[in-house]
PDB file of N, CA and C in Angstrom:
ATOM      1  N   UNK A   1       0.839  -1.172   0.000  1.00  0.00           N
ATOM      2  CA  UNK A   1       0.000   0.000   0.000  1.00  0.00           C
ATOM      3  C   UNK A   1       0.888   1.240   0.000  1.00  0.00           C
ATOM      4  N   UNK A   2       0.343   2.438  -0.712  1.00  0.00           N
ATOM      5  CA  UNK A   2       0.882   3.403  -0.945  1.00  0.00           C
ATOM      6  C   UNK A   2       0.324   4.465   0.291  1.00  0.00           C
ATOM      7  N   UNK A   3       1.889   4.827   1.164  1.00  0.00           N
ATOM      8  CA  UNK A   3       1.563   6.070   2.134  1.00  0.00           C
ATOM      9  C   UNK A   3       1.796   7.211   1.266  1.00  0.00           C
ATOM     10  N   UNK A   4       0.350   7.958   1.809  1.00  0.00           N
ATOM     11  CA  UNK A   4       0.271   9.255   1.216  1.00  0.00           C
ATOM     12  C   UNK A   4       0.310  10.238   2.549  1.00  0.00           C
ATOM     13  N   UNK A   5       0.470  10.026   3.568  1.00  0.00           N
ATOM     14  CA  UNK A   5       0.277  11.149   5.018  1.00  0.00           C
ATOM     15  C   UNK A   5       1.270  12.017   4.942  1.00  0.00           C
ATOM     16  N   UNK A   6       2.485  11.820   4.150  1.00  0.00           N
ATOM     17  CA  UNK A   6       3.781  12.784   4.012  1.00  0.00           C
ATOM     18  C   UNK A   6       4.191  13.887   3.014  1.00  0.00           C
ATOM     19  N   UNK A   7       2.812  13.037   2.242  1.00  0.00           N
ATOM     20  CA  UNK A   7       3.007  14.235   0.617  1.00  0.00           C
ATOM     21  C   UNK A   7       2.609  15.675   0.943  1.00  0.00           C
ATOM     22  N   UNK A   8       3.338  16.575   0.399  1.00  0.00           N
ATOM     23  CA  UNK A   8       3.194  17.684   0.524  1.00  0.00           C
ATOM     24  C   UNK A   8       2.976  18.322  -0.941  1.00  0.00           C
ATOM     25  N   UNK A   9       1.900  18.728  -1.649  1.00  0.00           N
ATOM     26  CA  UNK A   9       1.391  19.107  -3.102  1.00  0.00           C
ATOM     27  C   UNK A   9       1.667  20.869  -3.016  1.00  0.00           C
ATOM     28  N   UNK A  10       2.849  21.671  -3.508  1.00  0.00           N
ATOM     29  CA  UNK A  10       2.768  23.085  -3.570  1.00  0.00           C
ATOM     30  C   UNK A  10       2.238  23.870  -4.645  1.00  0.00           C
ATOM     31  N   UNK A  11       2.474  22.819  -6.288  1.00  0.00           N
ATOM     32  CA  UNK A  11       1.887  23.674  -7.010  1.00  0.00           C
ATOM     33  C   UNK A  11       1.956  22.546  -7.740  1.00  0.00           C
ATOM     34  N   UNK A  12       0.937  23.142  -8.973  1.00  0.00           N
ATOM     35  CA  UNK A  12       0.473  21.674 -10.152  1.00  0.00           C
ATOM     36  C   UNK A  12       0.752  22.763 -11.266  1.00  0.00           C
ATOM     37  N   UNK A  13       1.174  21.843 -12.495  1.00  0.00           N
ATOM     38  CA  UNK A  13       1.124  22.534 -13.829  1.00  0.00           C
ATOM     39  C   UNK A  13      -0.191  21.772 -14.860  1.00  0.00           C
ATOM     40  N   UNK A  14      -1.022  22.563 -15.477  1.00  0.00           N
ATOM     41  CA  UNK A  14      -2.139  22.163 -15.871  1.00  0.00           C
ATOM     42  C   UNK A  14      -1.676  21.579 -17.622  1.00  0.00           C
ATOM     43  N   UNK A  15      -2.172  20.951 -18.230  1.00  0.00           N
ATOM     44  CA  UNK A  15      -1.765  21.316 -19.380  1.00  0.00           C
ATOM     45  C   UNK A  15      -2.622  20.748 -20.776  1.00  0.00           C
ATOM     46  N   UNK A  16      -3.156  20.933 -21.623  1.00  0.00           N
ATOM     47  CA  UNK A  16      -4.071  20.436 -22.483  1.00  0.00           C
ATOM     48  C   UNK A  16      -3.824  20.043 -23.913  1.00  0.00           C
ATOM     49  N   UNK A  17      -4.067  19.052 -23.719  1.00  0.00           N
ATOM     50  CA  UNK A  17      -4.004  17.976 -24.740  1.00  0.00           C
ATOM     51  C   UNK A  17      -5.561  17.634 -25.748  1.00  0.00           C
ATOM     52  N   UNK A  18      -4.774  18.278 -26.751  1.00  0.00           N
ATOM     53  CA  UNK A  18      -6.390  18.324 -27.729  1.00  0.00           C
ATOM     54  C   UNK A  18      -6.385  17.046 -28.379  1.00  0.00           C
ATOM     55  N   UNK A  19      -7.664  17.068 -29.044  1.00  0.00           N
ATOM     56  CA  UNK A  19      -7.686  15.491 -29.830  1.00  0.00           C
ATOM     57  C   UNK A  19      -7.557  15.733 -31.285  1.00  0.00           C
ATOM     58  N   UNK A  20      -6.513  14.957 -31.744  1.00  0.00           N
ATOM     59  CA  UNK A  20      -5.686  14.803 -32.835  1.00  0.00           C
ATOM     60  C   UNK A  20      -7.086  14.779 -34.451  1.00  0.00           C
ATOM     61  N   UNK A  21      -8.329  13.871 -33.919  1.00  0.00           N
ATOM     62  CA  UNK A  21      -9.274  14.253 -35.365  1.00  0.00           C
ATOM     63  C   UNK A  21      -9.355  15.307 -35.418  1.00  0.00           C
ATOM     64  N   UNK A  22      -9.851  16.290 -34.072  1.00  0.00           N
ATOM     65  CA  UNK A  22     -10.516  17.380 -34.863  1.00  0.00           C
ATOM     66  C   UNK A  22      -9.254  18.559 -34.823  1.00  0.00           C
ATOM     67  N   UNK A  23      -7.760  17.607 -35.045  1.00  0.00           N
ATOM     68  CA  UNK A  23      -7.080  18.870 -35.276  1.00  0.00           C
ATOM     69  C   UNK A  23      -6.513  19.990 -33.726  1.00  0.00           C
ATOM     70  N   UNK A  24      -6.446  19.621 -32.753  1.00  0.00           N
ATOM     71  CA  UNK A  24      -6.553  20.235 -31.768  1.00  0.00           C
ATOM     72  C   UNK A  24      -5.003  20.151 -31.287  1.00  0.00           C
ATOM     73  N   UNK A  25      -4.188  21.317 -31.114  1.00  0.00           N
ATOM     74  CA  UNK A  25      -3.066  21.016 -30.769  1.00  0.00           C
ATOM     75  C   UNK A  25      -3.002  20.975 -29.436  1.00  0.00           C
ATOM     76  N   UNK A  26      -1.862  20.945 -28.306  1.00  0.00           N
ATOM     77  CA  UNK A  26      -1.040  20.907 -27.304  1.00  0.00           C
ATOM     78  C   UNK A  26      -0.891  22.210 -26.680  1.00  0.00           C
ATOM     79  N   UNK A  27      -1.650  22.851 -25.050  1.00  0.00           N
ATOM     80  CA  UNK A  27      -1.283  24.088 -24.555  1.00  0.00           C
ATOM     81  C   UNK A  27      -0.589  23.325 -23.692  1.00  0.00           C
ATOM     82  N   UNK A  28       0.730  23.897 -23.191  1.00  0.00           N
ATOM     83  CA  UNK A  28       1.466  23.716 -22.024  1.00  0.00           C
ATOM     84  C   UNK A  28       0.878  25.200 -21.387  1.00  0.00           C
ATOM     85  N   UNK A  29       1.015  24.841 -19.874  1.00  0.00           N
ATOM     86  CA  UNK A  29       0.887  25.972 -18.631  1.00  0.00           C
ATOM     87  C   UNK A  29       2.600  26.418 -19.042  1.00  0.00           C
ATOM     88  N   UNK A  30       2.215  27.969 -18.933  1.00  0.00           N
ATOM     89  CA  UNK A  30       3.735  28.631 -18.978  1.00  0.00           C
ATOM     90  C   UNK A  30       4.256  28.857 -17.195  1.00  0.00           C
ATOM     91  N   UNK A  31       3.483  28.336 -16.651  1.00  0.00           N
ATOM     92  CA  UNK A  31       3.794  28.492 -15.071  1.00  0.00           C
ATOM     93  C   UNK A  31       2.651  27.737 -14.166  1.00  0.00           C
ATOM     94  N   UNK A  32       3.326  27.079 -12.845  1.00  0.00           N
ATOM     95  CA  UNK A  32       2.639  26.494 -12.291  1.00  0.00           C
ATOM     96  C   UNK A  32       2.012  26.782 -11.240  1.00  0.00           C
ATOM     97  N   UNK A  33       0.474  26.452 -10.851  1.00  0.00           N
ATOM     98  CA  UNK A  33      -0.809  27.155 -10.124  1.00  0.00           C
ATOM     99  C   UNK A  33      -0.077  27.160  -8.840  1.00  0.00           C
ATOM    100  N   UNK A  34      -0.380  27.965  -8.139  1.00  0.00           N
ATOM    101  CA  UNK A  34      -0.160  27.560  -6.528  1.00  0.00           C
ATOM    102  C   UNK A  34      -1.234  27.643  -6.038  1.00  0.00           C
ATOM    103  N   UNK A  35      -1.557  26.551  -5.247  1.00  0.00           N
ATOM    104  CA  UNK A  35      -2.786  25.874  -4.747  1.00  0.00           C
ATOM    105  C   UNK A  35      -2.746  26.429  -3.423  1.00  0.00           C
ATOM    106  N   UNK A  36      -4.281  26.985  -2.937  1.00  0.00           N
ATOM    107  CA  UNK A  36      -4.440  26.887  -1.609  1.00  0.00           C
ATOM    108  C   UNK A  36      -5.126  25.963  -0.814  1.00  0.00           C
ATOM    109  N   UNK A  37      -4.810  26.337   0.429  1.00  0.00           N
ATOM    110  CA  UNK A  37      -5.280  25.065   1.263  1.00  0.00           C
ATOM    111  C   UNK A  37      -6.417  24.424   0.750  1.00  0.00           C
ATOM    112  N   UNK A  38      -7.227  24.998   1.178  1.00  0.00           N
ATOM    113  CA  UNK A  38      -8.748  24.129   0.292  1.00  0.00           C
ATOM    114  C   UNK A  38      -8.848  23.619  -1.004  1.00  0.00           C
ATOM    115  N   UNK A  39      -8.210  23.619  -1.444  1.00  0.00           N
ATOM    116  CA  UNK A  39      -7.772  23.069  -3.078  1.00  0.00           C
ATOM    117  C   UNK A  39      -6.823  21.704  -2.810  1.00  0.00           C
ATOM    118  N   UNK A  40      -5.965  21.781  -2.213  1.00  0.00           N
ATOM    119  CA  UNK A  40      -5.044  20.850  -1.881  1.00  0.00           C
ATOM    120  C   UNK A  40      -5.629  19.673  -1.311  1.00  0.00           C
ATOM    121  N   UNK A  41      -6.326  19.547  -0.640  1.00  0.00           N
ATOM    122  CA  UNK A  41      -6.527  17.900  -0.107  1.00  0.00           C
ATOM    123  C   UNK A  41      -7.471  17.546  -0.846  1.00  0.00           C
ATOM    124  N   UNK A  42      -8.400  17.632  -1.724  1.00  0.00           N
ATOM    125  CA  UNK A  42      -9.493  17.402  -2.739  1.00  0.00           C
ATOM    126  C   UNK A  42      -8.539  16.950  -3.795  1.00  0.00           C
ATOM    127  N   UNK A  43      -7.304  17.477  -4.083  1.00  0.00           N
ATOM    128  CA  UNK A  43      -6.450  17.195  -5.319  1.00  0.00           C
ATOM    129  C   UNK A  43      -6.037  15.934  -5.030  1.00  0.00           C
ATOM    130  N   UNK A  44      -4.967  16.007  -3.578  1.00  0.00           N
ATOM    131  CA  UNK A  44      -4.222  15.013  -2.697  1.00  0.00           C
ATOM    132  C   UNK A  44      -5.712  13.471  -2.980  1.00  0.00           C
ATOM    133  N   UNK A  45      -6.437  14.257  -2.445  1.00  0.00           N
ATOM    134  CA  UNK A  45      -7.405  12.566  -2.639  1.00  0.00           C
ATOM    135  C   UNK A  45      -7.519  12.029  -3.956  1.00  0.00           C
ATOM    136  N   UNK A  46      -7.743  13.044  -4.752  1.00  0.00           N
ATOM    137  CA  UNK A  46      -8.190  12.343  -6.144  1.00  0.00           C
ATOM    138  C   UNK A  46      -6.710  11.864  -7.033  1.00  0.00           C
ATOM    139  N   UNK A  47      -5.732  12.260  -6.604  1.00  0.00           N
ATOM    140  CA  UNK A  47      -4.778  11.625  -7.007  1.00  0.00           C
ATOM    141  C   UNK A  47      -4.573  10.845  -6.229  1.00  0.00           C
ATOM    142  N   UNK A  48      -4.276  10.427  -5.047  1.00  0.00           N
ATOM    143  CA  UNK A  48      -3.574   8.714  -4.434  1.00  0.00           C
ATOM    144  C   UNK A  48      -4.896   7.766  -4.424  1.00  0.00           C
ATOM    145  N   UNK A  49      -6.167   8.079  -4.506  1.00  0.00           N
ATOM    146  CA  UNK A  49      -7.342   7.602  -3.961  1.00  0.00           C
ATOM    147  C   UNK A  49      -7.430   6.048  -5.022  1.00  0.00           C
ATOM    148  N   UNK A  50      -6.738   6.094  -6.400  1.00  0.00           N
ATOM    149  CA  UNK A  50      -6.833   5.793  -7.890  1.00  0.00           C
ATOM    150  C   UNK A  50      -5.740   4.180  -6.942  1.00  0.00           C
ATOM    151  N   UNK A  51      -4.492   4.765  -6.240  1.00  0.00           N
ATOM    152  CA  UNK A  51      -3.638   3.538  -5.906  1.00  0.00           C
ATOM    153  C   UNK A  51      -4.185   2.673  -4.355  1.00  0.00           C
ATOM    154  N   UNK A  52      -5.341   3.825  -3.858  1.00  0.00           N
ATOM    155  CA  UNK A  52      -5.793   2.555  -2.876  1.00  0.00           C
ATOM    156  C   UNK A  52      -6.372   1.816  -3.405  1.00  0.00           C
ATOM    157  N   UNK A  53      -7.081   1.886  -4.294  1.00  0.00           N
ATOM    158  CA  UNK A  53      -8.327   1.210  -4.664  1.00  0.00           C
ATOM    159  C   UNK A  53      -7.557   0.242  -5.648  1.00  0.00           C
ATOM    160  N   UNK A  54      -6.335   0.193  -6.265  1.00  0.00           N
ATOM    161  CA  UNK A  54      -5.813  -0.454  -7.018  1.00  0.00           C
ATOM    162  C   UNK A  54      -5.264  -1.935  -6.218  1.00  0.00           C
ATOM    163  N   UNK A  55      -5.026  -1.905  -4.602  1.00  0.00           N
ATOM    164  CA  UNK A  55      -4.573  -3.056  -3.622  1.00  0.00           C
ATOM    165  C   UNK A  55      -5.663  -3.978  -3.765  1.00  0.00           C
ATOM    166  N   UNK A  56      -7.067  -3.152  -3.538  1.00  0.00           N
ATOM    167  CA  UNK A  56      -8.059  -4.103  -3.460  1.00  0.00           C
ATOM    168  C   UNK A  56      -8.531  -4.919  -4.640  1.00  0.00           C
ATOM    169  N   UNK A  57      -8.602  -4.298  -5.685  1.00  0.00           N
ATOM    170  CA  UNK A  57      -9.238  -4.546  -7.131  1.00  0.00           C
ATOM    171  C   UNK A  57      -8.235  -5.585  -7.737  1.00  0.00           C
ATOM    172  N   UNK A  58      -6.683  -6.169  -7.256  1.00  0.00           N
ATOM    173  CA  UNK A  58      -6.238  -6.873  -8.393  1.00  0.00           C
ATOM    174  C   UNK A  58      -5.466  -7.750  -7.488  1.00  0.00           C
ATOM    175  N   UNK A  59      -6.494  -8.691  -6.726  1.00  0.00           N
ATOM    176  CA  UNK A  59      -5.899  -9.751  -5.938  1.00  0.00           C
ATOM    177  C   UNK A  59      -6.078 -10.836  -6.582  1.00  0.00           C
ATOM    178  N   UNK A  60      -4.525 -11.694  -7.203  1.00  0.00           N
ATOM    179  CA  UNK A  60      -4.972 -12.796  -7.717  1.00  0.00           C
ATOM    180  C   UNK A  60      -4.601 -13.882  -6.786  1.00  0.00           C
ATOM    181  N   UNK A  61      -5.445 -14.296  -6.364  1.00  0.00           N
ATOM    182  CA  UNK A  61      -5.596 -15.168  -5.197  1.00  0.00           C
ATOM    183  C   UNK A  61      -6.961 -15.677  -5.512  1.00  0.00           C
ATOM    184  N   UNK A  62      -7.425 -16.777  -4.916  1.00  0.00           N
ATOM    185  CA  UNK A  62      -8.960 -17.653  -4.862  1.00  0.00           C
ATOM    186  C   UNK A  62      -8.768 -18.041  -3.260  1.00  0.00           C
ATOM    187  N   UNK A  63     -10.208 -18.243  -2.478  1.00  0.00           N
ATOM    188  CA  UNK A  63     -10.527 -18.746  -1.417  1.00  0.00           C
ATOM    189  C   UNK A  63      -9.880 -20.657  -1.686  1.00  0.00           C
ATOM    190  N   UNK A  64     -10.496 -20.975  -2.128  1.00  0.00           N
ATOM    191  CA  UNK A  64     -10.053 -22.419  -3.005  1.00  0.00           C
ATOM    192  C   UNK A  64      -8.909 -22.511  -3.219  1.00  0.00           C
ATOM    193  N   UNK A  65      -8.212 -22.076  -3.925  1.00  0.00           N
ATOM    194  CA  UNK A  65      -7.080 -22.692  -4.199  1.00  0.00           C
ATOM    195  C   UNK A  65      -6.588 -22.455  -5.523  1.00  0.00           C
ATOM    196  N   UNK A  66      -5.580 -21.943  -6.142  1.00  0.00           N
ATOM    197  CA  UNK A  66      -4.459 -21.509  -6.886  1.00  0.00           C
ATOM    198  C   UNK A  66      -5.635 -22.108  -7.952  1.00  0.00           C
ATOM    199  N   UNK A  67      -5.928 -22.807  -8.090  1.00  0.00           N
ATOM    200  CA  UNK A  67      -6.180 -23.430  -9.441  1.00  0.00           C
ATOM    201  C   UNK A  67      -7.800 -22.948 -10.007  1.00  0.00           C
ATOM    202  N   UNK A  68      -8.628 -22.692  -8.946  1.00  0.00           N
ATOM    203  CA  UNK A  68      -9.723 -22.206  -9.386  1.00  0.00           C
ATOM    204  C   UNK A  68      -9.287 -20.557  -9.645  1.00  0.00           C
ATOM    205  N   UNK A  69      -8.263 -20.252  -9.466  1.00  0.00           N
ATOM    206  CA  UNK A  69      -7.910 -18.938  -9.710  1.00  0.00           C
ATOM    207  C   UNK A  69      -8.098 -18.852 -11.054  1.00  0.00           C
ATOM    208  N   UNK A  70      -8.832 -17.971 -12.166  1.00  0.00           N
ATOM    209  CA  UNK A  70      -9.026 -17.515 -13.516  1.00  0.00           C
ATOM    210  C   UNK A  70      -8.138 -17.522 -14.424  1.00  0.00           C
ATOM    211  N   UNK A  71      -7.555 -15.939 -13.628  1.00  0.00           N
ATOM    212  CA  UNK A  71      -6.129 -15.664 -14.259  1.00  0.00           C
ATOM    213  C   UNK A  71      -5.125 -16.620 -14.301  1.00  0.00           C
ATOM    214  N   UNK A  72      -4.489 -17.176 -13.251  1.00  0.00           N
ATOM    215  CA  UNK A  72      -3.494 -18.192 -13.087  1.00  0.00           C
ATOM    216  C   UNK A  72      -4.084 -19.466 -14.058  1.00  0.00           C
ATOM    217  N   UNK A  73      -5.101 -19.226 -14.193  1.00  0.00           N
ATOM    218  CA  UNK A  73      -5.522 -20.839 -14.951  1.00  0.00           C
ATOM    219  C   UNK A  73      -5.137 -20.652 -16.692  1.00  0.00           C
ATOM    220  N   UNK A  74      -5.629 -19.501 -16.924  1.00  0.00           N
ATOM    221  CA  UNK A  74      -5.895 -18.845 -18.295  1.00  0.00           C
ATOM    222  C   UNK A  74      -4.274 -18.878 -18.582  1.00  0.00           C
ATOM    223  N   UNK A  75      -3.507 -17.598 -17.643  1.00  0.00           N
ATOM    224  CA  UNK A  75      -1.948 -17.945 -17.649  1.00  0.00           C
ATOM    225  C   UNK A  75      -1.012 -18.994 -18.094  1.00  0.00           C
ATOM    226  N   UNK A  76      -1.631 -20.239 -17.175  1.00  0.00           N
ATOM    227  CA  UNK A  76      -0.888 -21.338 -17.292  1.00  0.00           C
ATOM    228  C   UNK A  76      -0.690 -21.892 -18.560  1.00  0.00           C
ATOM    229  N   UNK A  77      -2.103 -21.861 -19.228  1.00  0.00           N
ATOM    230  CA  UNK A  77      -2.358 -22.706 -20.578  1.00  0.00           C
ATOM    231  C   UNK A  77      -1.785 -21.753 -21.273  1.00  0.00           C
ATOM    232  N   UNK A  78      -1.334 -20.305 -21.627  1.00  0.00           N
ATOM    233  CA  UNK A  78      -0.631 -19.457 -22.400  1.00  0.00           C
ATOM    234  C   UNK A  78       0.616 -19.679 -22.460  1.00  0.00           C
ATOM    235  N   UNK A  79       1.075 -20.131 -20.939  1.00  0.00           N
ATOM    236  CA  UNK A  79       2.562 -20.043 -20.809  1.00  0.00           C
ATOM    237  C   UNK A  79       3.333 -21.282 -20.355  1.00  0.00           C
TER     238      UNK A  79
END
């Protein structure tokens, strides 16, 4: 698991990325925002929030046993 209690976020650079059909080029930020408090932990969550949820969501393990496991089964016969 990923500790996030130490991060300290001072400033973000924004930057926009258009979509290539309709022709849309690339703005870079010529300088980066400085965030105030109330901005900062809403950011802080929505960025680490993506790697808690990533511990829970990709356990390859089975109650049963290695073999009723999906992945590991599917795996095996590939490899």
């Amino acid at each position: 698991m990923i500790d996030s209690t130490e991060v300290e976020l001072e400033a973000i650079c924004v930057h926009r990325i258009g979509n290539k059909l309709r022709q849309e080029g690339t703005t870079l930020s010529r300088t980066p925002l400085n965030l105030s408090k109330d901005v900062k932990a809403p950011l802080l969550y929505y960025f680490f929030n993506h790697f808690k949820a990533a511990d829970r969501e990709y356990r390859l393990t089975h109650p049963a046993g290695v073999s009723q496991n999906a992945i590991y089964t599917i795996s095996s016969q590939l490899f």
